[in-house]
Protein backbone atom coordinates (compact mmCIF):
# COMPACT_ATOMS: atom_id res chain seq x y z
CA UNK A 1 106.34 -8.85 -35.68
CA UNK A 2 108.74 -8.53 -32.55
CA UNK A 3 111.16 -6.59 -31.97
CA UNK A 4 114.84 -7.33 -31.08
CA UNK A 5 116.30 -7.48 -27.55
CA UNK A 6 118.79 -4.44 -27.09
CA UNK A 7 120.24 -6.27 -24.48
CA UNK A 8 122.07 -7.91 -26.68
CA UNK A 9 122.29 -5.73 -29.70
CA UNK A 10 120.57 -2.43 -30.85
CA UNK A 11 118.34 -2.11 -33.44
CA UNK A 12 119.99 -2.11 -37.23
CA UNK A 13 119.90 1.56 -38.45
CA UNK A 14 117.44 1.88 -41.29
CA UNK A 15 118.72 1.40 -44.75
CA UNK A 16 120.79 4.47 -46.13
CA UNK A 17 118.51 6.36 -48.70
CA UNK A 18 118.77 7.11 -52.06
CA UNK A 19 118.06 11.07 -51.37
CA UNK A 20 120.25 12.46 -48.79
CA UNK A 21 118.39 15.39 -48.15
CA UNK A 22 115.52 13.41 -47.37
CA UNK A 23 117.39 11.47 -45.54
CA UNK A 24 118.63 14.04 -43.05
CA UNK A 25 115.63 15.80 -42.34
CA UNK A 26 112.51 12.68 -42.33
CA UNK A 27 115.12 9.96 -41.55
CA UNK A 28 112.28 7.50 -40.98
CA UNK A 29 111.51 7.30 -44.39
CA UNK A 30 115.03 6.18 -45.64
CA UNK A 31 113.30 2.51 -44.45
CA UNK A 32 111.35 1.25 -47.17
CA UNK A 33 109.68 -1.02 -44.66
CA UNK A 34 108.68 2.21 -42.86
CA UNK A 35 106.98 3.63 -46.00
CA UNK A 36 105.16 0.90 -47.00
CA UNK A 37 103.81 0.54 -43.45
CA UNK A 38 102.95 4.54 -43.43
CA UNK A 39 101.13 4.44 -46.57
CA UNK A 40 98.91 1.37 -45.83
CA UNK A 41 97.77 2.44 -42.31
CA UNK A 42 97.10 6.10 -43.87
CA UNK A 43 94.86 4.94 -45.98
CA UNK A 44 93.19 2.71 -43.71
CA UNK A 45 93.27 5.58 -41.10
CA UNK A 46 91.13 7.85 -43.53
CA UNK A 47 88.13 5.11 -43.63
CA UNK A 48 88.61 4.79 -39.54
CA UNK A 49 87.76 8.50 -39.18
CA UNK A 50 84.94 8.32 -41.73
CA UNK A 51 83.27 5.49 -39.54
CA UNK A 52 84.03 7.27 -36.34
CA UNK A 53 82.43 10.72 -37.75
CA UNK A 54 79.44 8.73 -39.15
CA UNK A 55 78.72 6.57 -35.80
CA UNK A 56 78.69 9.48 -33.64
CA UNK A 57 76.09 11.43 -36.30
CA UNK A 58 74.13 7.65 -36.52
CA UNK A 59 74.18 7.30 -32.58
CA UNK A 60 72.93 11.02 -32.12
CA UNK A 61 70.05 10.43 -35.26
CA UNK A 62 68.88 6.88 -33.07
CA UNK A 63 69.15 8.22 -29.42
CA UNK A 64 69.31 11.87 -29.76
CA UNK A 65 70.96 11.83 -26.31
CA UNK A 66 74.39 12.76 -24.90
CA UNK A 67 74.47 10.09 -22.48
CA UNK A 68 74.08 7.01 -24.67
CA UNK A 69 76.27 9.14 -27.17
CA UNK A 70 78.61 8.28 -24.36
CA UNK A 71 77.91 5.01 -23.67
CA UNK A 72 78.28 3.84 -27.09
CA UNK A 73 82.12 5.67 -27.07
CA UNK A 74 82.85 3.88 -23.77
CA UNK A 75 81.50 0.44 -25.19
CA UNK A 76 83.89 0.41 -28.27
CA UNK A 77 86.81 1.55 -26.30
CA UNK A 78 85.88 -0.59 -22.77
CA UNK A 79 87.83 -3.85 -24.17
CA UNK A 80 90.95 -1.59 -24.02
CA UNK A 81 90.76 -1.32 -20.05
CA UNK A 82 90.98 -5.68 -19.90
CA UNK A 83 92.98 -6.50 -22.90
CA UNK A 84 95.62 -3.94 -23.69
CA UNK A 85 98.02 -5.49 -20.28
CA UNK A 86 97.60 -9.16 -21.72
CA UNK A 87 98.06 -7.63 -25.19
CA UNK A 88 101.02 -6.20 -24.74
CA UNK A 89 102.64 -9.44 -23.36
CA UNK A 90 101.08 -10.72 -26.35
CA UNK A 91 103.28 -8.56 -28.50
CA UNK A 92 105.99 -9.01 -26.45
CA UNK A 93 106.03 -12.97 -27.44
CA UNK A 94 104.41 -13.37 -31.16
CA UNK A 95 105.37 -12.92 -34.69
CA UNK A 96 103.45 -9.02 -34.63
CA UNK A 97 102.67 -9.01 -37.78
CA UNK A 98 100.81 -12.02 -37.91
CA UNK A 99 98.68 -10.64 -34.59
CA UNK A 100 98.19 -7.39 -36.37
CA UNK A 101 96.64 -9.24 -39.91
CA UNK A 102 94.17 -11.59 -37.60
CA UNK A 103 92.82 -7.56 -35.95
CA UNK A 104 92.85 -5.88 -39.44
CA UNK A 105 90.60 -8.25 -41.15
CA UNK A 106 88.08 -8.61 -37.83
CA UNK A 107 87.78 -4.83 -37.96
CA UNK A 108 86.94 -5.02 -41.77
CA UNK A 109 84.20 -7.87 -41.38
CA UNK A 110 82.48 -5.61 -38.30
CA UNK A 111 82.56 -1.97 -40.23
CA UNK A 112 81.28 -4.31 -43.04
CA UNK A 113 78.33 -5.60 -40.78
CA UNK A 114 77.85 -2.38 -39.51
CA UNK A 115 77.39 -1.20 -43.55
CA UNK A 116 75.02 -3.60 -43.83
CA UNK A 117 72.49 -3.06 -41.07
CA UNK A 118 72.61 0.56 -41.87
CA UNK A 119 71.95 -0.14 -45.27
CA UNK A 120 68.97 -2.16 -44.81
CA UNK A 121 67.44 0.49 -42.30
CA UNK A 122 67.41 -2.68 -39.65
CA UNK A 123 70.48 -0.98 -37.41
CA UNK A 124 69.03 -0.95 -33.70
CA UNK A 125 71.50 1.01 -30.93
CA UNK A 126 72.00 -2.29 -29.29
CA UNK A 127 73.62 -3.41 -32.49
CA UNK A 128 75.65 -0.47 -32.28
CA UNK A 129 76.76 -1.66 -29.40
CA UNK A 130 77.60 -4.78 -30.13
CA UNK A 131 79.93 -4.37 -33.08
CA UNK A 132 81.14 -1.18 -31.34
CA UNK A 133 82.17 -3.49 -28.52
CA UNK A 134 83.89 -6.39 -30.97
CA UNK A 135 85.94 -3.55 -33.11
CA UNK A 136 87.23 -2.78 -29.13
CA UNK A 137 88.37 -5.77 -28.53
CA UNK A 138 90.39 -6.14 -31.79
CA UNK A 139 91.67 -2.55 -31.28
CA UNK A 140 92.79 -3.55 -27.83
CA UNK A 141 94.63 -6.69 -29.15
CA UNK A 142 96.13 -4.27 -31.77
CA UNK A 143 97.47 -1.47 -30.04
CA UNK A 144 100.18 -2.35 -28.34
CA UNK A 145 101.64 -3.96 -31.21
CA UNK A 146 101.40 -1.42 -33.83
CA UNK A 147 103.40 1.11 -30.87
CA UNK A 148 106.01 -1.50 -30.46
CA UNK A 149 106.58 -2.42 -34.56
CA UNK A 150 107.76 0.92 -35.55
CA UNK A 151 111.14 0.65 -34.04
CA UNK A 152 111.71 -2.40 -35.50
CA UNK A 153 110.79 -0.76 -38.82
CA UNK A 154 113.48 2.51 -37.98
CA UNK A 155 116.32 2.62 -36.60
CA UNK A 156 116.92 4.23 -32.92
CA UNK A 157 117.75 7.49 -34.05
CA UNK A 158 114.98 8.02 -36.38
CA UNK A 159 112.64 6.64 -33.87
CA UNK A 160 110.99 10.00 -32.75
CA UNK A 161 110.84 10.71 -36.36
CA UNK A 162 108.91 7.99 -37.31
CA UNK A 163 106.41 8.63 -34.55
CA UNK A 164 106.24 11.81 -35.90
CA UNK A 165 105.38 10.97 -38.97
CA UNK A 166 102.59 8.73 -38.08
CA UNK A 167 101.07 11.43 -36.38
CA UNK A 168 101.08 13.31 -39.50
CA UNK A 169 99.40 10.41 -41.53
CA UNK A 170 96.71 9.91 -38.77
CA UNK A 171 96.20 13.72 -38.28
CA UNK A 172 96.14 14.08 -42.44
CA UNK A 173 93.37 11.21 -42.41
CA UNK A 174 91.36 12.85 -39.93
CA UNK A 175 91.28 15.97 -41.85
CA UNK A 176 90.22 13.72 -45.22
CA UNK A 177 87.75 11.32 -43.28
CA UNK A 178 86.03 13.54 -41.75
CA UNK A 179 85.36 16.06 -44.98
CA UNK A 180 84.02 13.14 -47.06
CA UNK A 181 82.18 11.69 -44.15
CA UNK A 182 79.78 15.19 -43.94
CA UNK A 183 79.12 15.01 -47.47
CA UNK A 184 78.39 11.15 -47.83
CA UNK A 185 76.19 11.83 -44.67
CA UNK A 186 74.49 14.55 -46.09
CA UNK A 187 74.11 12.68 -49.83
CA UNK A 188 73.49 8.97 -48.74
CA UNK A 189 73.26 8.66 -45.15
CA UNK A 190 75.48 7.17 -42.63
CA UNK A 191 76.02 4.04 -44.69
CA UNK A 192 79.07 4.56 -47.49
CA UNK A 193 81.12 5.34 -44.52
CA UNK A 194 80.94 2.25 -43.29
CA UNK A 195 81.04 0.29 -46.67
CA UNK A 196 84.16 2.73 -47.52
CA UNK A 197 85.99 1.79 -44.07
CA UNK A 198 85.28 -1.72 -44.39
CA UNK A 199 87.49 -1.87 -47.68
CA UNK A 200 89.69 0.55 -46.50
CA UNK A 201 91.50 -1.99 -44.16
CA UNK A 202 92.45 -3.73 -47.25
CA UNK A 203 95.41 -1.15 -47.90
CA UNK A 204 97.04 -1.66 -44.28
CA UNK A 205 96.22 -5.79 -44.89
CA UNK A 206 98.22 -5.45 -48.04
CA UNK A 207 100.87 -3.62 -46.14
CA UNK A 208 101.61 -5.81 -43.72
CA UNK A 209 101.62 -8.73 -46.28
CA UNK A 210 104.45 -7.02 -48.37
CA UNK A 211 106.68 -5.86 -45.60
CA UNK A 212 109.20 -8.31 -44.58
CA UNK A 213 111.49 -7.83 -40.95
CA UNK A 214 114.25 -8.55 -39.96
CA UNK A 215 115.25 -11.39 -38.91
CA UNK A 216 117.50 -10.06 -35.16
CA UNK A 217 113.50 -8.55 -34.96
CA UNK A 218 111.87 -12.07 -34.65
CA UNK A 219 112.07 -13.48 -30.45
CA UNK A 220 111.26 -16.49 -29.30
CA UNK A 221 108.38 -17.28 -27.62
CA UNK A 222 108.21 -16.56 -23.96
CA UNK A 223 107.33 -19.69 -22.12
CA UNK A 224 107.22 -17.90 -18.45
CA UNK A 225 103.83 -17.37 -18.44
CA UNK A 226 101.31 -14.09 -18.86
CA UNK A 227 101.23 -13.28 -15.13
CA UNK A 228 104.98 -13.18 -14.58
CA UNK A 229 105.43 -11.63 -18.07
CA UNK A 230 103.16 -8.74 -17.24
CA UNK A 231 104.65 -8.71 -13.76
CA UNK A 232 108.38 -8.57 -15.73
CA UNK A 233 106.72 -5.19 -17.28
CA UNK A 234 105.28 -3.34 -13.99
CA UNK A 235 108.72 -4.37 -11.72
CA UNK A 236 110.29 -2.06 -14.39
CA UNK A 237 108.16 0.76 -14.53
CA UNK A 238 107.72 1.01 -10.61
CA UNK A 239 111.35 1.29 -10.70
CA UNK A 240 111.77 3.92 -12.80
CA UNK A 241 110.30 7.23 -11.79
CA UNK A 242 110.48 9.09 -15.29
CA UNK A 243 108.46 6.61 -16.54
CA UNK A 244 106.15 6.50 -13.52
CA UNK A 245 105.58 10.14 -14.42
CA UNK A 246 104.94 9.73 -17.97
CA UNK A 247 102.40 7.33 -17.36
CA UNK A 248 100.61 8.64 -14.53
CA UNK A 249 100.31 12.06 -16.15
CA UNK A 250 98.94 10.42 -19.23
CA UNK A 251 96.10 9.37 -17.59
CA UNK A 252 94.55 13.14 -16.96
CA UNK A 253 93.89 13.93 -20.57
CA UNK A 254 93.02 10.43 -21.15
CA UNK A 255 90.36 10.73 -18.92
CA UNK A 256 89.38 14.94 -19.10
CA UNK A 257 90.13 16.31 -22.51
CA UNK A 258 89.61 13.25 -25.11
CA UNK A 259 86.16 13.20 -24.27
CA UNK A 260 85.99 15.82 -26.08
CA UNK A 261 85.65 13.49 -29.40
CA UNK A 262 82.90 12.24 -28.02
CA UNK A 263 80.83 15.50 -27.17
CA UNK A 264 81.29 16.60 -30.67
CA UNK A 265 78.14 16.23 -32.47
CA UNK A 266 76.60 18.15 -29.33
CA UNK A 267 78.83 20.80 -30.29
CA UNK A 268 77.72 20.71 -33.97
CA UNK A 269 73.96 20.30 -32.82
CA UNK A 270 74.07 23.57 -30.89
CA UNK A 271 76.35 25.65 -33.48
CA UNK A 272 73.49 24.33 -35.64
CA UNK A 273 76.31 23.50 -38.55
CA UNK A 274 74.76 20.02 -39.30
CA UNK A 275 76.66 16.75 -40.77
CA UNK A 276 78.52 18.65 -42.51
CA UNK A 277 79.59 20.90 -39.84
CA UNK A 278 80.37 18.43 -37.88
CA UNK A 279 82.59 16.76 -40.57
CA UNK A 280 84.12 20.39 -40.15
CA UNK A 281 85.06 20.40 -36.88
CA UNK A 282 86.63 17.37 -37.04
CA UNK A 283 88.60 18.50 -39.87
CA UNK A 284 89.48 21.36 -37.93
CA UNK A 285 91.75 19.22 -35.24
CA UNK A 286 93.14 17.32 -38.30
CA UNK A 287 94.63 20.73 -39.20
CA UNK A 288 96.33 21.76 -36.98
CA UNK A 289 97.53 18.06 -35.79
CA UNK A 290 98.94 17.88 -39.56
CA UNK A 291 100.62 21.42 -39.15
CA UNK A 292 101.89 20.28 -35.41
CA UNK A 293 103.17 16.54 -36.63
CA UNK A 294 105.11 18.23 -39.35
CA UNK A 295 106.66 20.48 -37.25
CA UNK A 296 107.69 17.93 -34.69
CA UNK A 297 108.86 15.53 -37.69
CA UNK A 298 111.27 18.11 -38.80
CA UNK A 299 112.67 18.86 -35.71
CA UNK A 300 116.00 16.96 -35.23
CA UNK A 301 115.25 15.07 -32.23
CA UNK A 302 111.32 15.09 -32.69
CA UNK A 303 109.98 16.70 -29.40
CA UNK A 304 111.77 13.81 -27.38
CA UNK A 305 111.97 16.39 -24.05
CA UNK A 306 109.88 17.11 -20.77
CA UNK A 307 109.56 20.69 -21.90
CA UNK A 308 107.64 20.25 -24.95
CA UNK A 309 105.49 17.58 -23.49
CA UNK A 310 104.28 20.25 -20.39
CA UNK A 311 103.51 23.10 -23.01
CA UNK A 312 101.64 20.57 -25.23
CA UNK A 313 99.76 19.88 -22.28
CA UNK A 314 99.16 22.80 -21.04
CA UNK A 315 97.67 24.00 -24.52
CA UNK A 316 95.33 21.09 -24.55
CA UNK A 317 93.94 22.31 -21.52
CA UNK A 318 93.60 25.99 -22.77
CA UNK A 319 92.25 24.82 -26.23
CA UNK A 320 89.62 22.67 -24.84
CA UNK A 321 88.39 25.18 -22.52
CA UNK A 322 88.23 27.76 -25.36
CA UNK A 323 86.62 25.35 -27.76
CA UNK A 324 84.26 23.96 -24.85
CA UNK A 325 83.14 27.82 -24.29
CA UNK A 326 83.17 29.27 -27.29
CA UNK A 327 79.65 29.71 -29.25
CA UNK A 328 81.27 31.39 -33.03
CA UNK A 329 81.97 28.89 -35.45
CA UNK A 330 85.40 30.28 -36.64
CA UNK A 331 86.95 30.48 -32.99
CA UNK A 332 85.37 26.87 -32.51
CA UNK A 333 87.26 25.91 -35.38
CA UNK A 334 90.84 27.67 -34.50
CA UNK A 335 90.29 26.23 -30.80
CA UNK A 336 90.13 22.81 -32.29
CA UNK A 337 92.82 23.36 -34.61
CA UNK A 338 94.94 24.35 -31.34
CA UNK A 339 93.87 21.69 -29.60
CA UNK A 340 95.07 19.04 -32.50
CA UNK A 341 98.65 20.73 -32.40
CA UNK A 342 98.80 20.67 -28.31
CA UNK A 343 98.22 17.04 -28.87
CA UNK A 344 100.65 15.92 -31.33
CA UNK A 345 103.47 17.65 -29.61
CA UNK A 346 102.69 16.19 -25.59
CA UNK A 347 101.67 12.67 -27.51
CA UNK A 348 104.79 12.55 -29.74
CA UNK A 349 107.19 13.54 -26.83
CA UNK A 350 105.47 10.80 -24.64
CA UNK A 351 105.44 8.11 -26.85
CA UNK A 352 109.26 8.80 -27.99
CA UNK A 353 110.23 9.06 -24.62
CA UNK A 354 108.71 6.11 -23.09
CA UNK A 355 109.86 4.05 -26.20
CA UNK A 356 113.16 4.65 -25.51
CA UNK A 357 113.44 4.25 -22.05
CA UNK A 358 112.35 0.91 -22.32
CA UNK A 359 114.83 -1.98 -23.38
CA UNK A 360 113.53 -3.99 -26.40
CA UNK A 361 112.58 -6.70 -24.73
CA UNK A 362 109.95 -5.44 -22.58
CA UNK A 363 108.75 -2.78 -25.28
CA UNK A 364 105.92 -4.15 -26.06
CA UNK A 365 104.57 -4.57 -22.11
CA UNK A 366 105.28 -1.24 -21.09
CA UNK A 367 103.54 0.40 -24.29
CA UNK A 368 100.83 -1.23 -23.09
CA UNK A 369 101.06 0.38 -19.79
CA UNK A 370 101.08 3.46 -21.98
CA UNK A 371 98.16 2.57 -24.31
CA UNK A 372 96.33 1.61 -20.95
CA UNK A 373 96.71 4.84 -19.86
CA UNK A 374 96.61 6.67 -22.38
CA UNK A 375 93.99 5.25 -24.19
CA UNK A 376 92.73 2.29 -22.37
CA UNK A 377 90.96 4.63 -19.77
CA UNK A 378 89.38 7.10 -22.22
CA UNK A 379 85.91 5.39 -22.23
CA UNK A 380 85.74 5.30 -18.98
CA UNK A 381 86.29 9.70 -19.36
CA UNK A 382 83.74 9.60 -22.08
CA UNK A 383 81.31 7.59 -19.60
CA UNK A 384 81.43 10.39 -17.10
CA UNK A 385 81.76 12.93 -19.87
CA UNK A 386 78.00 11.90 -21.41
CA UNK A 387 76.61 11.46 -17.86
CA UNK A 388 77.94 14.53 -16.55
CA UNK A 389 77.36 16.80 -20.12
CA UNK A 390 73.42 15.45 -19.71
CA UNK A 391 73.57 17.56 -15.97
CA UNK A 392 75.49 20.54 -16.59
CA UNK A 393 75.82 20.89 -20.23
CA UNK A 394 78.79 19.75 -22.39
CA UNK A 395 80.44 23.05 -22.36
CA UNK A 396 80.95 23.13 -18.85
CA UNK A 397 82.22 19.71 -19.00
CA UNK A 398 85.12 19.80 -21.15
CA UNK A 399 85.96 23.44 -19.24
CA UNK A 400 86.71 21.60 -16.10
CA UNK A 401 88.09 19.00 -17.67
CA UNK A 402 90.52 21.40 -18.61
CA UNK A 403 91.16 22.61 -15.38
CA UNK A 404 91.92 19.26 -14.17
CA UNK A 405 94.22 18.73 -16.38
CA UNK A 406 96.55 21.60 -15.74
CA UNK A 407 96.10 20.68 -12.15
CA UNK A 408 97.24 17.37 -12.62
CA UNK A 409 100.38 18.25 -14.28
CA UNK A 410 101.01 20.69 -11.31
CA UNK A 411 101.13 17.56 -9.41
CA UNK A 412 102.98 15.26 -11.14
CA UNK A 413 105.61 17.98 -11.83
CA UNK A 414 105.50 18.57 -7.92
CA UNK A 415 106.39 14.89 -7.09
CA UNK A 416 108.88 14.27 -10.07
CA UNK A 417 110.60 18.21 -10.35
CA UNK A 418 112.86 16.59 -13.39
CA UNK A 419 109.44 15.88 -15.81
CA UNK A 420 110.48 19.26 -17.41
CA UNK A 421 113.88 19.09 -18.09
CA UNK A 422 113.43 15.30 -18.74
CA UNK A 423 115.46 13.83 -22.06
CA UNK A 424 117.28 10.88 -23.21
CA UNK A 425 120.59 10.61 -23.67
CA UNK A 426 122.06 8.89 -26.96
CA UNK A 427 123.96 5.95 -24.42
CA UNK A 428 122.22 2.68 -24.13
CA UNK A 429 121.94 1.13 -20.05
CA UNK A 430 122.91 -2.52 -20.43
CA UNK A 431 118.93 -3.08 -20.37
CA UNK A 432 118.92 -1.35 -24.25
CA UNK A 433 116.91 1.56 -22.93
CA UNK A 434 118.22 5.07 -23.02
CA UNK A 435 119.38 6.82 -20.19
CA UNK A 436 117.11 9.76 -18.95
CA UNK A 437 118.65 13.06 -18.22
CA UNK A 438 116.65 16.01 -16.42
């Protein structure tokens, strides 16, 4: 699936809906496309966080140690710092959904294989590693093409919306996953996770089967070459401060608060709460992102402003240092609640802005400058995370992490003053991106 080249036309609004009130306030879902796309990858979504919850418990039971707790995190998500540049160019100059099918049904055989090790009691950590490593690599080819489809599913002005709204399925599914992950864990072990995951992916498969683009969506391919299409893709960027500053800044919580997933099973080990608790406290962030998305969704121009993304920030930072200090189960909980919100409003603002900043044509490279830094760079946080949590505790770890993080907004908001008045007008350039105003 590609997306069409506002240099030459916008994107076609999404189809007028049958329920005007609906319409109004969640335009995203007046696309059927859109709906049928939400619906698959929230149910695949709630399998995803069922095997994420049940690795980190099956990774703790095999090594009992923080630091290969780590390692295993930065293995699955490594691929992401190689592929996501030449992925994006990939999804920049193929038929998307066609490169999002092939990643679907890898990830299904591996959580399958991963089912069937831990079924058999035969799972070694090195196997963990393994398929860990091979569900990276499709992730990485994925990424940047499930950012760049939605706004050929939704029109420009629903955009933000739309992003909202996945946040709210994700979020939802981490609050479900999670829950039946801690009881399956506690009933049956890690394995029905993984067999439940596995078939799972059939629901976003199925999606992306049924929905049909449109045609002005559908590009030829590029013949110029990877190298000068990814070159295309950072020319742009370095000429662009806002976008300079988005991405730069989205590399500090990529790299000192998401490690935070990774730490969590310490954090249920030394609350003493179990499987279950830890199920718990992943539910907990689910929460509040849920209660956060849907706030953001229903907003008119869906957190699309510098402003919201600094607070969101900022209240990452404070949540993770509360959470990462805090030894009572209920403020734990609220903390991590917080900290779900905090990210769904900086996330949401970032995504929406960089998406439409960027003209059509180069989407799909520059959201993988975003995933890259975003995402791509996270293992390399959870890496130090593990190694760093093994010398000084986890606690202390995610505090300064927090820290960090406010400090490194201070800085990017030193060297780009405009980050928090920053917004997009409604006035395409003659690239198709949006013009930012701050």
């Amino acid at each position: 699936m590609t997306l069409p080249d506002p240099a030459t036309s916008p994107p076609a609004p999404a189809p007028a809906s049958n329920s005007a009130p609906k319409a109004a306030r969640l335009p995203a879902l007046a696309s059927p496309t859109y709906r049928i796309f939400l619906a698959g990858t929230f149910i695949s979504n709630i399998g995803t966080w069922m095997q994420v919850t049940s690795l980190g418990w099956l990774v703790l039971r095999l090594t009992g140690s923080a630091g290969l707790l780590g390692l295993a995190s930065f293995v699955g998500s490594a691929p992401a710092i190689f592929l996501t540049l030449y992925a994006g160019a990939l999804a920049d100059s193929v038929d998307q959904r066609r490169l999002l099918l092939a990643t679907q049904v890898g990830l299904a055989i591996f959580a399958g294989l991963l089912a069937v090790l831990v079924q058999a009691d035969a799972i070694l950590f090195v196997e963990v590693l393994l398929l860990a490593a091979l569900a990276g690599v499709a992730n990485a080819l994925a990424g940047p093409a499930f950012q760049a489809i939605i706004p050929a599913l939704v029109g420009r002005e629903a955009l933000g919306n739309a992003i909202a709204l996945n946040s709210a399925q994700f979020n939802l599914a981490r609050i479900v996953g999670p829950a039946i992950a801690g009881v399956l864990i506690g009933i049956a072990g890690e394995a029905p996770s993984f067999w439940l995951n596995a078939v799972s992916f059939s629901a976003v498969i199925v999606a992306l089967v049924a929905i049909r683009m449109p045609t002005e969506s559908m590009v030829e391919q590029s013949r110029a070459g990877l190298w000068a299409n990814l070159g295309e893709g950072f020319g742009y960027v370095r000429g662009r401060k806002p976008l300079l500053a988005l991405l730069a800044l989205a590399m500090a919580p990529a790299v000192f608060i998401l490690p935070y997933l990774t730490l969590l099973p310490i954090f249920a080990n030394e609350l003493r709460i179990g499987a279950a608790g830890l199920g718990l406290l992943t539910a907990s962030i689910g929460v509040g992102a849920l209660a956060g998305a849907l706030a953001v969704a229903f907003r008119r121009r869906a957190g699309a402003n510098g402003r919201t993304l600094a607070i969101g920030l900022s209240m990452m930072a404070l949540s993770v240092t509360v959470f990462a200090l805090s030894r009572i189960e209920i403020l734990t909980c609220l903390a991590l609640a917080a900290l779900g919100a905090s990210q769904v409003a900086y996330y949401t603002s970032t995504n929406t802005l960089i998406q439409l900043l960027s003209p059509g044509r180069l989407r799909g490279r520059i959201m993988s400058i975003y995933v890259l830094t975003s995402i791509g760079i996270s293992p390399i946080g959870s890496l130090l995370a593990g190694g760093v949590a093994e010398v000084i505790g986890a606690p202390l770890t995610l505090a300064a992490g927090g820290v960090l993080t406010i400090a490194a907004l201070l800085v990017v908001g030193w060297w780009y003053p405009d980050l928090w008045r920053l917004r997009v007008e409604g006035v395409e350039t003659e690239s198709g991106a949006l013009r930012p105003k701050g």
